[in-house]
PDB file of N, CA and C in Angstrom:
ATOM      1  N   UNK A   1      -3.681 -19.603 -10.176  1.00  0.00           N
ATOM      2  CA  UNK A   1      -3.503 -18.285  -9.602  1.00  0.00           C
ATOM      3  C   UNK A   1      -2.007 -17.945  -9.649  1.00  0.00           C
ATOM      4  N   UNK A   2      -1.813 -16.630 -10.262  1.00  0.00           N
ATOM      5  CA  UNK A   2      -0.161 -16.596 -10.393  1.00  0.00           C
ATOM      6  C   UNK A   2       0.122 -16.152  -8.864  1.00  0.00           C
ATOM      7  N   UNK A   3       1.567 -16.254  -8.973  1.00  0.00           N
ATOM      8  CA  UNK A   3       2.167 -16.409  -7.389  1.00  0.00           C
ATOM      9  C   UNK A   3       2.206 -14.891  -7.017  1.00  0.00           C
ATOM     10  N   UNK A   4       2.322 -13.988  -7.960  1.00  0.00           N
ATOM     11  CA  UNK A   4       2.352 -12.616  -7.344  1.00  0.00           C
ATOM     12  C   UNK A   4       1.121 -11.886  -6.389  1.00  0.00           C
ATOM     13  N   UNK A   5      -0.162 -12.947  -7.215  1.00  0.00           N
ATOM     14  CA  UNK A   5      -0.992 -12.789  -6.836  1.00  0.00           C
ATOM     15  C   UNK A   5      -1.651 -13.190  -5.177  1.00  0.00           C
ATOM     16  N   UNK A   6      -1.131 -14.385  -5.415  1.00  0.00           N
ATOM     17  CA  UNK A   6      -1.230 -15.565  -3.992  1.00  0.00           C
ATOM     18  C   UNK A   6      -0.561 -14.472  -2.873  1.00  0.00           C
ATOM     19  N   UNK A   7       0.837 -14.139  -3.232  1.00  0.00           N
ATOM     20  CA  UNK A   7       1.875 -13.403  -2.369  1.00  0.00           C
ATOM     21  C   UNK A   7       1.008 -11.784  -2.030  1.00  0.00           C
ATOM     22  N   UNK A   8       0.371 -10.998  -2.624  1.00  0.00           N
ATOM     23  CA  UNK A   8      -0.392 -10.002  -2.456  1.00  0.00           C
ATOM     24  C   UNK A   8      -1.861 -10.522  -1.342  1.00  0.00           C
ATOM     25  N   UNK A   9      -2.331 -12.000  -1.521  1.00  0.00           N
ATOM     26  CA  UNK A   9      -3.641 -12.171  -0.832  1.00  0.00           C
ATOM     27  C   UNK A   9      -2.915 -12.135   0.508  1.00  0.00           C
ATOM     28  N   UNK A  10      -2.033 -13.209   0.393  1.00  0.00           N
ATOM     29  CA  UNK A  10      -1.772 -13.483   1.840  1.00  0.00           C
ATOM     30  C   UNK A  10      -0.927 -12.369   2.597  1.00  0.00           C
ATOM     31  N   UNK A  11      -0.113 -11.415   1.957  1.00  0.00           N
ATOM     32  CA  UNK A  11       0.201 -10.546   2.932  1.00  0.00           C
ATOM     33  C   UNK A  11      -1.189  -9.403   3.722  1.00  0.00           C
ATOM     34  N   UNK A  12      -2.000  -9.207   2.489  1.00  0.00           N
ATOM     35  CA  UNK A  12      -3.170  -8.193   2.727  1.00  0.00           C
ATOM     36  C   UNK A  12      -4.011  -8.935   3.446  1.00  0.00           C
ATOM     37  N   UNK A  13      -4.610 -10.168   3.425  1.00  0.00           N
ATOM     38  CA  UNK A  13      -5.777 -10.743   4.182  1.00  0.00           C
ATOM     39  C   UNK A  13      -5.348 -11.785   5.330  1.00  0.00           C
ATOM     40  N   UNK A  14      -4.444 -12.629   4.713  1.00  0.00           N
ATOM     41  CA  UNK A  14      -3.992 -13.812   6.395  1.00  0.00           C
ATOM     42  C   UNK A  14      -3.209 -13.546   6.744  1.00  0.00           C
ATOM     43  N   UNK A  15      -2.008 -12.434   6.524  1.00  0.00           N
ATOM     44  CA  UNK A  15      -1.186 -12.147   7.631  1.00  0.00           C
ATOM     45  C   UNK A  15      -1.638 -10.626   8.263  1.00  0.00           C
ATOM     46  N   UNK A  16      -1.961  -9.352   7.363  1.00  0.00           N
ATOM     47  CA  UNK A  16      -2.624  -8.467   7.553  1.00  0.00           C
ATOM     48  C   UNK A  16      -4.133  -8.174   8.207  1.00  0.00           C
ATOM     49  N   UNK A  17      -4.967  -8.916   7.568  1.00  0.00           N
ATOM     50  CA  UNK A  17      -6.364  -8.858   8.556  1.00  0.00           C
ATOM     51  C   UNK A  17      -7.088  -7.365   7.618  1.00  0.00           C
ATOM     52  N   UNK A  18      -6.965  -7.055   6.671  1.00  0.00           N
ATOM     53  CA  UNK A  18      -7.044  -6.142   6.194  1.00  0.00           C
ATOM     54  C   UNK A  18      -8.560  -6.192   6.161  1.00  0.00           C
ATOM     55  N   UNK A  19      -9.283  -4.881   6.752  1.00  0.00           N
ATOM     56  CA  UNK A  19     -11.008  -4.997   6.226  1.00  0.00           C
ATOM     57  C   UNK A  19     -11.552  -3.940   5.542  1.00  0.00           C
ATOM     58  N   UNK A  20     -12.788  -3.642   5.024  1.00  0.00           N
ATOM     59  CA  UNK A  20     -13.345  -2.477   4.580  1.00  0.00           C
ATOM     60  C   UNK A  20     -13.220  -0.894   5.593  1.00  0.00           C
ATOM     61  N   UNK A  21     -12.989  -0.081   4.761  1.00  0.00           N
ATOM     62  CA  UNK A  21     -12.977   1.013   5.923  1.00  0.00           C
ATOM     63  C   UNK A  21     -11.466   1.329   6.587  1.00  0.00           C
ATOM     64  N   UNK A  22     -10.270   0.497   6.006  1.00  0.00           N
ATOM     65  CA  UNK A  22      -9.409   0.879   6.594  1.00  0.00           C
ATOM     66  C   UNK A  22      -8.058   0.763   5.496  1.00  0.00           C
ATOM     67  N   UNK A  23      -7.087   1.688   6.213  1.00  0.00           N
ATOM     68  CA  UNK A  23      -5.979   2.174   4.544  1.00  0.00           C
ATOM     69  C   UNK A  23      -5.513   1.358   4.835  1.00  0.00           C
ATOM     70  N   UNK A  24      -4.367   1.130   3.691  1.00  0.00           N
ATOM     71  CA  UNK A  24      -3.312   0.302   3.458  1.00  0.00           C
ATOM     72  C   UNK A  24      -2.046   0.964   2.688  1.00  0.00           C
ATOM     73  N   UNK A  25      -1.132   1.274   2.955  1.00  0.00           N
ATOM     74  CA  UNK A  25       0.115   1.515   2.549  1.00  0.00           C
ATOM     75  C   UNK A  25       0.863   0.814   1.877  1.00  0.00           C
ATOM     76  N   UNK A  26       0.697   0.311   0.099  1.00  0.00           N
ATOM     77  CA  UNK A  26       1.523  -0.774  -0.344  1.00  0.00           C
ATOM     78  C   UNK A  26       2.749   0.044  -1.451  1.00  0.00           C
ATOM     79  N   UNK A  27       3.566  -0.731  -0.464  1.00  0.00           N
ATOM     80  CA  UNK A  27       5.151  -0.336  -1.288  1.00  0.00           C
ATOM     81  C   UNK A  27       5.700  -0.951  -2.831  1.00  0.00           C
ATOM     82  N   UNK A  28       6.050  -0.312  -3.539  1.00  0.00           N
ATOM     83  CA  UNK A  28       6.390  -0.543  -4.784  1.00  0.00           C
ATOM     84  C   UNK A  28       4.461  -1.134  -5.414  1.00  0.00           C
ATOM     85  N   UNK A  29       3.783  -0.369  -5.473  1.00  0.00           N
ATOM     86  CA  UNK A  29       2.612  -0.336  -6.157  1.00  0.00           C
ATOM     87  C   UNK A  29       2.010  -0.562  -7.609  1.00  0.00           C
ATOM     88  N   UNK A  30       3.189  -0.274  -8.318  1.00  0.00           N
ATOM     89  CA  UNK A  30       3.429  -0.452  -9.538  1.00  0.00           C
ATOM     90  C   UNK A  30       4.117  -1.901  -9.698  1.00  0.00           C
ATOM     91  N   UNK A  31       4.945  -2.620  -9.097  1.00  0.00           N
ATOM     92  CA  UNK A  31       5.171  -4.099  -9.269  1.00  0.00           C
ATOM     93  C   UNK A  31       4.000  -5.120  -9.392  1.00  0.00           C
ATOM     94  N   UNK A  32       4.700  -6.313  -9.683  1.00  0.00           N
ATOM     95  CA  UNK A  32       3.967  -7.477  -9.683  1.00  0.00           C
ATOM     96  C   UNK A  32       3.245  -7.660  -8.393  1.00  0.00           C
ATOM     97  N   UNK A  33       3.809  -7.999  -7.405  1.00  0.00           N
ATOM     98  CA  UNK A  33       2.989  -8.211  -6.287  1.00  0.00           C
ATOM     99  C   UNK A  33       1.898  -6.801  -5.805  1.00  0.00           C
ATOM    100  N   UNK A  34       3.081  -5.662  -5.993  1.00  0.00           N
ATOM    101  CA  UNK A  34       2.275  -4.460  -5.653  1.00  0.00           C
ATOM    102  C   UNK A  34       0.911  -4.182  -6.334  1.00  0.00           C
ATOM    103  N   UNK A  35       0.593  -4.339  -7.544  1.00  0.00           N
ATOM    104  CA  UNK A  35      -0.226  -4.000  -8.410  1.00  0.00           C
ATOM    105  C   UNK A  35      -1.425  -5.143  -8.083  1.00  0.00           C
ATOM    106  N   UNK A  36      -1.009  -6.158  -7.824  1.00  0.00           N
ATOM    107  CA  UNK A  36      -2.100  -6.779  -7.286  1.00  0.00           C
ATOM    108  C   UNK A  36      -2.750  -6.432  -5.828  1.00  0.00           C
ATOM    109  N   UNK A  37      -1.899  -6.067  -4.935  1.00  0.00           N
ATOM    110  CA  UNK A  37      -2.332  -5.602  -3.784  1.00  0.00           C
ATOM    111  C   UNK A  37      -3.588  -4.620  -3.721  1.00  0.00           C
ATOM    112  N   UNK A  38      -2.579  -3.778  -4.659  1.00  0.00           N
ATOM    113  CA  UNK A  38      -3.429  -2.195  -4.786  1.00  0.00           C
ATOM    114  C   UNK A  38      -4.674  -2.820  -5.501  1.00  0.00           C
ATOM    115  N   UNK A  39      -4.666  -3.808  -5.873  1.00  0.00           N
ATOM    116  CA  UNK A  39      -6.363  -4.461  -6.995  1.00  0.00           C
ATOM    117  C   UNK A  39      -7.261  -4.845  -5.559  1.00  0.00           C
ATOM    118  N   UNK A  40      -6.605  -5.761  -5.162  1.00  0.00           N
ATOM    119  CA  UNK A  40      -7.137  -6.624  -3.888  1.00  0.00           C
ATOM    120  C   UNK A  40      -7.486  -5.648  -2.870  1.00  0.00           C
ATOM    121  N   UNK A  41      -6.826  -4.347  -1.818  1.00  0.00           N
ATOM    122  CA  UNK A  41      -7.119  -3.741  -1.192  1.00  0.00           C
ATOM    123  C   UNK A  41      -8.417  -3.045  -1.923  1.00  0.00           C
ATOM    124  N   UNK A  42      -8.406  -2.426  -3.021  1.00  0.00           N
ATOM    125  CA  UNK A  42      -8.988  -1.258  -3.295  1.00  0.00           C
ATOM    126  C   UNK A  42     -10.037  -2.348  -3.976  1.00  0.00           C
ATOM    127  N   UNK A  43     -10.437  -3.395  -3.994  1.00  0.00           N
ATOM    128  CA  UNK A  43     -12.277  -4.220  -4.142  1.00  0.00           C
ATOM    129  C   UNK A  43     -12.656  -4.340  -2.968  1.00  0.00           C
ATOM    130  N   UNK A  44     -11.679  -4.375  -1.809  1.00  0.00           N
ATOM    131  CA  UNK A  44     -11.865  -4.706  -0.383  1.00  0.00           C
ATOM    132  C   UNK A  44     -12.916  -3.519  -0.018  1.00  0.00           C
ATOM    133  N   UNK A  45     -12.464  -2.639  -0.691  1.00  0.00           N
ATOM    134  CA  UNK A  45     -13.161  -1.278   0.199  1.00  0.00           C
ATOM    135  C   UNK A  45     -12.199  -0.647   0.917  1.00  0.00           C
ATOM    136  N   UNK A  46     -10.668  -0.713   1.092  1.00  0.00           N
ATOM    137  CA  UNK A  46      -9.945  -0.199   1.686  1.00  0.00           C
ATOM    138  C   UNK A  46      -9.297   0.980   0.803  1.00  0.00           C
ATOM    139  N   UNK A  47      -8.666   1.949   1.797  1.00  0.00           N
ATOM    140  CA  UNK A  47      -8.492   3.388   1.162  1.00  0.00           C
ATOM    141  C   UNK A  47      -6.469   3.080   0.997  1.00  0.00           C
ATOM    142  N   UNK A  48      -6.412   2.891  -0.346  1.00  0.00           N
ATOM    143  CA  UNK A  48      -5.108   2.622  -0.905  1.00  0.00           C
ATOM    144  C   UNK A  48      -3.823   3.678  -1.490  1.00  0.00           C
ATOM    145  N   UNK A  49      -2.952   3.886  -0.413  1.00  0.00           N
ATOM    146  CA  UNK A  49      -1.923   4.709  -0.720  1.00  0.00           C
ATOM    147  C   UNK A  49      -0.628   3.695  -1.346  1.00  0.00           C
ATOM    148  N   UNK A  50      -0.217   3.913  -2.127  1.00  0.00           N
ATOM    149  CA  UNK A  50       1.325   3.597  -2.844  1.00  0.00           C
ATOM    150  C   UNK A  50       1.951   3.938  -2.746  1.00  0.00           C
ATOM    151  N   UNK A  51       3.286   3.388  -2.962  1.00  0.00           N
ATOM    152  CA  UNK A  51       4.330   4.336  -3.383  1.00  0.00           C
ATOM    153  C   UNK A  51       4.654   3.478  -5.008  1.00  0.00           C
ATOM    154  N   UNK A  52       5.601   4.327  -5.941  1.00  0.00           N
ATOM    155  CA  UNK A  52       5.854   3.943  -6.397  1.00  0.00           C
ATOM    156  C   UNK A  52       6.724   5.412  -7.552  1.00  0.00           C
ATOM    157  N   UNK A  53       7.150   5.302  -8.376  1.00  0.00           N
ATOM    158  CA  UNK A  53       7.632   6.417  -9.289  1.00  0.00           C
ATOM    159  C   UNK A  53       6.704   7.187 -10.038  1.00  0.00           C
ATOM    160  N   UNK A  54       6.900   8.352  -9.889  1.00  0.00           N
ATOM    161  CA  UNK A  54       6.053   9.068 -10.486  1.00  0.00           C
ATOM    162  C   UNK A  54       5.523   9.032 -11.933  1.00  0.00           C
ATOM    163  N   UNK A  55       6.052   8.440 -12.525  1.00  0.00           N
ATOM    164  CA  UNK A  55       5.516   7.853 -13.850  1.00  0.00           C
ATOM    165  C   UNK A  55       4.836   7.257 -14.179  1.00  0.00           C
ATOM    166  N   UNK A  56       4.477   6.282 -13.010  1.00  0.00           N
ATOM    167  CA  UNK A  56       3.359   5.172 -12.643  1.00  0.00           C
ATOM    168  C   UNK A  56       1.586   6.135 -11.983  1.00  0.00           C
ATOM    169  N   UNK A  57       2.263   7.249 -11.858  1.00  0.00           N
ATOM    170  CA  UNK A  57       0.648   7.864 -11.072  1.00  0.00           C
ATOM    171  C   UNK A  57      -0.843   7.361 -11.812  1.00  0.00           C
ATOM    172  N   UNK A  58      -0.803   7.237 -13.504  1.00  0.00           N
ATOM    173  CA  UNK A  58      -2.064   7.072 -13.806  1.00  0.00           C
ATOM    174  C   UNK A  58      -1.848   6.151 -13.786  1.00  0.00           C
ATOM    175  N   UNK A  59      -1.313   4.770 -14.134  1.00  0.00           N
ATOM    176  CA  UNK A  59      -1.356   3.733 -13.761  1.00  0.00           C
ATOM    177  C   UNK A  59      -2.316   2.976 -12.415  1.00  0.00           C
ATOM    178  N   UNK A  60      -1.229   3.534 -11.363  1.00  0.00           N
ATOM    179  CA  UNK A  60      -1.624   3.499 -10.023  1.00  0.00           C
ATOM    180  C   UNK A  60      -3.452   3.626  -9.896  1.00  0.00           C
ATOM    181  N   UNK A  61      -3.847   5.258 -10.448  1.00  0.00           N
ATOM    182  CA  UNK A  61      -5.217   5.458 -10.198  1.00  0.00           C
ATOM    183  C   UNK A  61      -5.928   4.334 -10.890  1.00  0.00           C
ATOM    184  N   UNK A  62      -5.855   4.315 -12.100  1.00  0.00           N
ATOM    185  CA  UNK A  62      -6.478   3.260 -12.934  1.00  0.00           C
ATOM    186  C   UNK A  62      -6.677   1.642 -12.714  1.00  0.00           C
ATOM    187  N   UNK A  63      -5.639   1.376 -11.248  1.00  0.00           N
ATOM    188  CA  UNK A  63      -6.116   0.031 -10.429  1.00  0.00           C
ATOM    189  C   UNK A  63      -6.802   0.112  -9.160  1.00  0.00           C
ATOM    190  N   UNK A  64      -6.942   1.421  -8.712  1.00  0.00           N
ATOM    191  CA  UNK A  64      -6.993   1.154  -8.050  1.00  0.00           C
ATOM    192  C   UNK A  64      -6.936   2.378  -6.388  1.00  0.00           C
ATOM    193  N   UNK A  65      -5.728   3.103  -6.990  1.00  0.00           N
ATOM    194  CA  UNK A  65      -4.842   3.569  -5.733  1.00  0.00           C
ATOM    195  C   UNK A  65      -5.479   5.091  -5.430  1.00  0.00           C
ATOM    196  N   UNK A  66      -5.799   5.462  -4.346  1.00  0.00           N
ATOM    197  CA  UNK A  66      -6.530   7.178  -4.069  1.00  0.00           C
ATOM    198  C   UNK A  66      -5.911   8.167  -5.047  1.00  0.00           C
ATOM    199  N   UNK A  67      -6.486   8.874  -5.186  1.00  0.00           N
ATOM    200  CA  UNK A  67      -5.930   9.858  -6.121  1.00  0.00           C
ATOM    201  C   UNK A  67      -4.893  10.845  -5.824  1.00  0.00           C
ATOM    202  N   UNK A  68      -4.854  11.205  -4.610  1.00  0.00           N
ATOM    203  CA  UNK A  68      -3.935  11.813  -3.967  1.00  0.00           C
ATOM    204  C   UNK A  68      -2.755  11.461  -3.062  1.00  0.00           C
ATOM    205  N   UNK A  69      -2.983  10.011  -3.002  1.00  0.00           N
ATOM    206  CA  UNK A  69      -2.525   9.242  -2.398  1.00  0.00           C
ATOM    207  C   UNK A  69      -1.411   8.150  -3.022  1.00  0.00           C
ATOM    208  N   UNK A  70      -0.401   9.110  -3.916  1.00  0.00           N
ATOM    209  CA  UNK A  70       0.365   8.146  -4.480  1.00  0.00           C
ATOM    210  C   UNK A  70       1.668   8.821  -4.041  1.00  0.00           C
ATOM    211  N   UNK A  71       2.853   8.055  -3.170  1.00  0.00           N
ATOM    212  CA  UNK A  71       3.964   8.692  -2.897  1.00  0.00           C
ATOM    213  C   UNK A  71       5.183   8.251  -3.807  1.00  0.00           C
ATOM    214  N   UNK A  72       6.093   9.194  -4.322  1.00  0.00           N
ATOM    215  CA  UNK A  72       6.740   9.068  -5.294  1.00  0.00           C
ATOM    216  C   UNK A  72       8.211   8.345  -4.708  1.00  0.00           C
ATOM    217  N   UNK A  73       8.336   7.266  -5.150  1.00  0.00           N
ATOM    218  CA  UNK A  73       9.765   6.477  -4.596  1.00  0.00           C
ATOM    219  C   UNK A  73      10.951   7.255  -4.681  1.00  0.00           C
ATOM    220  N   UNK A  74      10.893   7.662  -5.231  1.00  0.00           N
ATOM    221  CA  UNK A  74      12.261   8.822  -5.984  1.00  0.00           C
ATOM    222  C   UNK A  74      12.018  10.061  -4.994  1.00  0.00           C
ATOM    223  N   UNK A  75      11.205  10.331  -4.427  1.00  0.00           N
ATOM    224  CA  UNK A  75      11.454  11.775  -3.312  1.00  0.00           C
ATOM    225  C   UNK A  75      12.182  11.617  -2.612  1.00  0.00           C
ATOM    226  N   UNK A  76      13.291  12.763  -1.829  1.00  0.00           N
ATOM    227  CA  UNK A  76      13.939  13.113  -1.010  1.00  0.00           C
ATOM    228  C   UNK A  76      13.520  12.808   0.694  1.00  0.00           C
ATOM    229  N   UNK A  77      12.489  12.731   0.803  1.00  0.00           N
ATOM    230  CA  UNK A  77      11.129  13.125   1.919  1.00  0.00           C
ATOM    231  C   UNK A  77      10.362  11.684   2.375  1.00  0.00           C
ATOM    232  N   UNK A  78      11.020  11.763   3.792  1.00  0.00           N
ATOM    233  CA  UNK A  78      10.685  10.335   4.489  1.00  0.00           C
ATOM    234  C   UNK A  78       9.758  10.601   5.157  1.00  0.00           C
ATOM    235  N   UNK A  79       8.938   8.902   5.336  1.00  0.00           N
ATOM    236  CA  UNK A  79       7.740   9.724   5.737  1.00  0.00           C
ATOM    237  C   UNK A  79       7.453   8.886   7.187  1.00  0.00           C
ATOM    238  N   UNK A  80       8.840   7.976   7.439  1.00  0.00           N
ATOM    239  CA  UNK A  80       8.244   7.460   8.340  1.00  0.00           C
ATOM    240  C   UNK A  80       8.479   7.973   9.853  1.00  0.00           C
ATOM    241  N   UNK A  81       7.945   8.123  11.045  1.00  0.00           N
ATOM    242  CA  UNK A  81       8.164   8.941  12.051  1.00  0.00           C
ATOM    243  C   UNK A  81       7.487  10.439  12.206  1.00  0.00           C
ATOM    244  N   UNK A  82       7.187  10.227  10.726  1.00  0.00           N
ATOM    245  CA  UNK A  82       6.688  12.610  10.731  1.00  0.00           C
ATOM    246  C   UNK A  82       4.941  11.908  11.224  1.00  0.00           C
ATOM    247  N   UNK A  83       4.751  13.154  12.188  1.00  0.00           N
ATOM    248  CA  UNK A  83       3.857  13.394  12.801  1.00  0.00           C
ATOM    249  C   UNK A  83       2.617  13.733  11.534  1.00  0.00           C
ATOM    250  N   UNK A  84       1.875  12.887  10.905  1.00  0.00           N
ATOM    251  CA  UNK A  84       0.840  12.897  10.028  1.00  0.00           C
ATOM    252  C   UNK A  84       0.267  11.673   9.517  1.00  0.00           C
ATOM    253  N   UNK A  85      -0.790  11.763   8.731  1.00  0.00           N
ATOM    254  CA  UNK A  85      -1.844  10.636   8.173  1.00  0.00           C
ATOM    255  C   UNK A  85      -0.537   9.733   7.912  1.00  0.00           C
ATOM    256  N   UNK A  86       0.823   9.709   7.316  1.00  0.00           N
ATOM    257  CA  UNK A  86       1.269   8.720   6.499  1.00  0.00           C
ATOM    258  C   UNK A  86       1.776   7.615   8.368  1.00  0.00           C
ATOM    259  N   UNK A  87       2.340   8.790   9.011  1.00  0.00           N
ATOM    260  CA  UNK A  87       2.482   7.669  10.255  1.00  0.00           C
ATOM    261  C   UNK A  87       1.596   7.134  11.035  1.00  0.00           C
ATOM    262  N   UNK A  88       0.604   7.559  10.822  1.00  0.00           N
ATOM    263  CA  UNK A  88      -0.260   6.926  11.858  1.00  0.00           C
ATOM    264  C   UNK A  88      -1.035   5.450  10.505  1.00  0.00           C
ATOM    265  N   UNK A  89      -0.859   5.412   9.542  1.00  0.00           N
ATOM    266  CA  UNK A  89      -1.261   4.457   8.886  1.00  0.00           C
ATOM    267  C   UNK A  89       0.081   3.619   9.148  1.00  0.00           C
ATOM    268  N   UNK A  90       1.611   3.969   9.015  1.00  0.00           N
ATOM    269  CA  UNK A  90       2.564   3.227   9.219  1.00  0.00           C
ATOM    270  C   UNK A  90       2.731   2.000  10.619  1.00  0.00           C
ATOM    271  N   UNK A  91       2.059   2.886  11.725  1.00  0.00           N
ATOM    272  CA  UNK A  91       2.171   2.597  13.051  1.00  0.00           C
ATOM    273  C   UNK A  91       0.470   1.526  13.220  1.00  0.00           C
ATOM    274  N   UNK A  92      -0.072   1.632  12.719  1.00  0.00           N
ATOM    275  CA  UNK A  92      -0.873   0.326  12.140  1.00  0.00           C
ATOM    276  C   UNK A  92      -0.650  -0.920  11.858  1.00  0.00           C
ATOM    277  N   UNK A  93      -0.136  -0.614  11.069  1.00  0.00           N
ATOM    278  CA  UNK A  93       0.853  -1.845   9.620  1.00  0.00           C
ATOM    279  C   UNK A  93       1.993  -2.070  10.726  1.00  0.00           C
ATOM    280  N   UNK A  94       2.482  -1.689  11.331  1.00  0.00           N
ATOM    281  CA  UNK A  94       3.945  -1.812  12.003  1.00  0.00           C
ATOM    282  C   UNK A  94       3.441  -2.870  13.452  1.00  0.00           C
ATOM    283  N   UNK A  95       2.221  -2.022  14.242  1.00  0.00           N
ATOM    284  CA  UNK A  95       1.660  -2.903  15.071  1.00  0.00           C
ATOM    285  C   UNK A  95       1.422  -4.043  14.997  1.00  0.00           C
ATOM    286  N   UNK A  96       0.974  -4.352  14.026  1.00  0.00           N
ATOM    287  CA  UNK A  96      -0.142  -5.997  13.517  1.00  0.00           C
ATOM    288  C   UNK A  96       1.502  -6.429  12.807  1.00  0.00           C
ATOM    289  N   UNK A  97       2.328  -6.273  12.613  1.00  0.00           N
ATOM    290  CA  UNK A  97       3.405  -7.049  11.834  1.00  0.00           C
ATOM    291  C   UNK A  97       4.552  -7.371  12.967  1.00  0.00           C
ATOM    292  N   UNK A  98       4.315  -6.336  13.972  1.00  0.00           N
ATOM    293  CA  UNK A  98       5.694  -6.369  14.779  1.00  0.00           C
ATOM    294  C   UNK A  98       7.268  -5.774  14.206  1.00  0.00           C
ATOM    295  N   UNK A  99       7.283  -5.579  12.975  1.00  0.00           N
ATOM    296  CA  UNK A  99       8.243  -4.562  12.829  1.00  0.00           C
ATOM    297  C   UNK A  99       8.124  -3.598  12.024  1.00  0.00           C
ATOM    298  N   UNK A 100       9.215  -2.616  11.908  1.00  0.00           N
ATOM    299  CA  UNK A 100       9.288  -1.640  10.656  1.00  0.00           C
ATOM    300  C   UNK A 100      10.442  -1.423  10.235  1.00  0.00           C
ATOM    301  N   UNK A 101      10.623  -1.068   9.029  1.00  0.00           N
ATOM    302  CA  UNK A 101      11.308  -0.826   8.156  1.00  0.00           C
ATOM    303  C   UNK A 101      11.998   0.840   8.060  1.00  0.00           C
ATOM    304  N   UNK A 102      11.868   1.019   9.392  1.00  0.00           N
ATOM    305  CA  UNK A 102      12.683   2.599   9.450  1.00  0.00           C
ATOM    306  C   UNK A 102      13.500   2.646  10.543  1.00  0.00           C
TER     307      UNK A 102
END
């Protein structure tokens, strides 16, 4: 099993708890580890947002990632704290980890 892969299980399933029915927010989506995530969440049954560069969008869909649901790394436009779907999935992920990254 390559290690990017191993490193994608265990953040999404034994440190995350990740189950069917619920999103996941994986950063850099288009990477090695990312691209496996977005594989692993989205067989799970979980509803998979990315980020990653906009160049990557069909990519992204084609493993995996919602269709509307791909945020472009390169935008101006933060998303963490704004009152919508992207924070209340953040404040999830932030709960079960104990920190965040904003």
């Amino acid at each position: 099993m390559p290690v990017a892969s191993q490193t994608a299980w265990q953040g999404i399933f034994t440190h995350g708890h990740l189950e069917k029915g619920q999103a996941i927010l994986i950063h850099g989506g288009a990477g090695a580890v990312g691209a496996y995530a977005v594989q692993l969440a989205s067989h799970a049954g979980a509803t998979v947002i990315a980020t990653a560069s906009g160049d990557d969008d069909a990519y992204l869909k084609s493993i995996g990632a919602a269709g509307l649901s791909i945020i472009d790394r390169r935008s101006s436009r933060r998303f963490c704290g704004e009152k919508s779907m992207w924070s209340s999935t953040w404040s999830v992920a932030t709960h079960r980890s104990g920190r965040s990254s904003c």
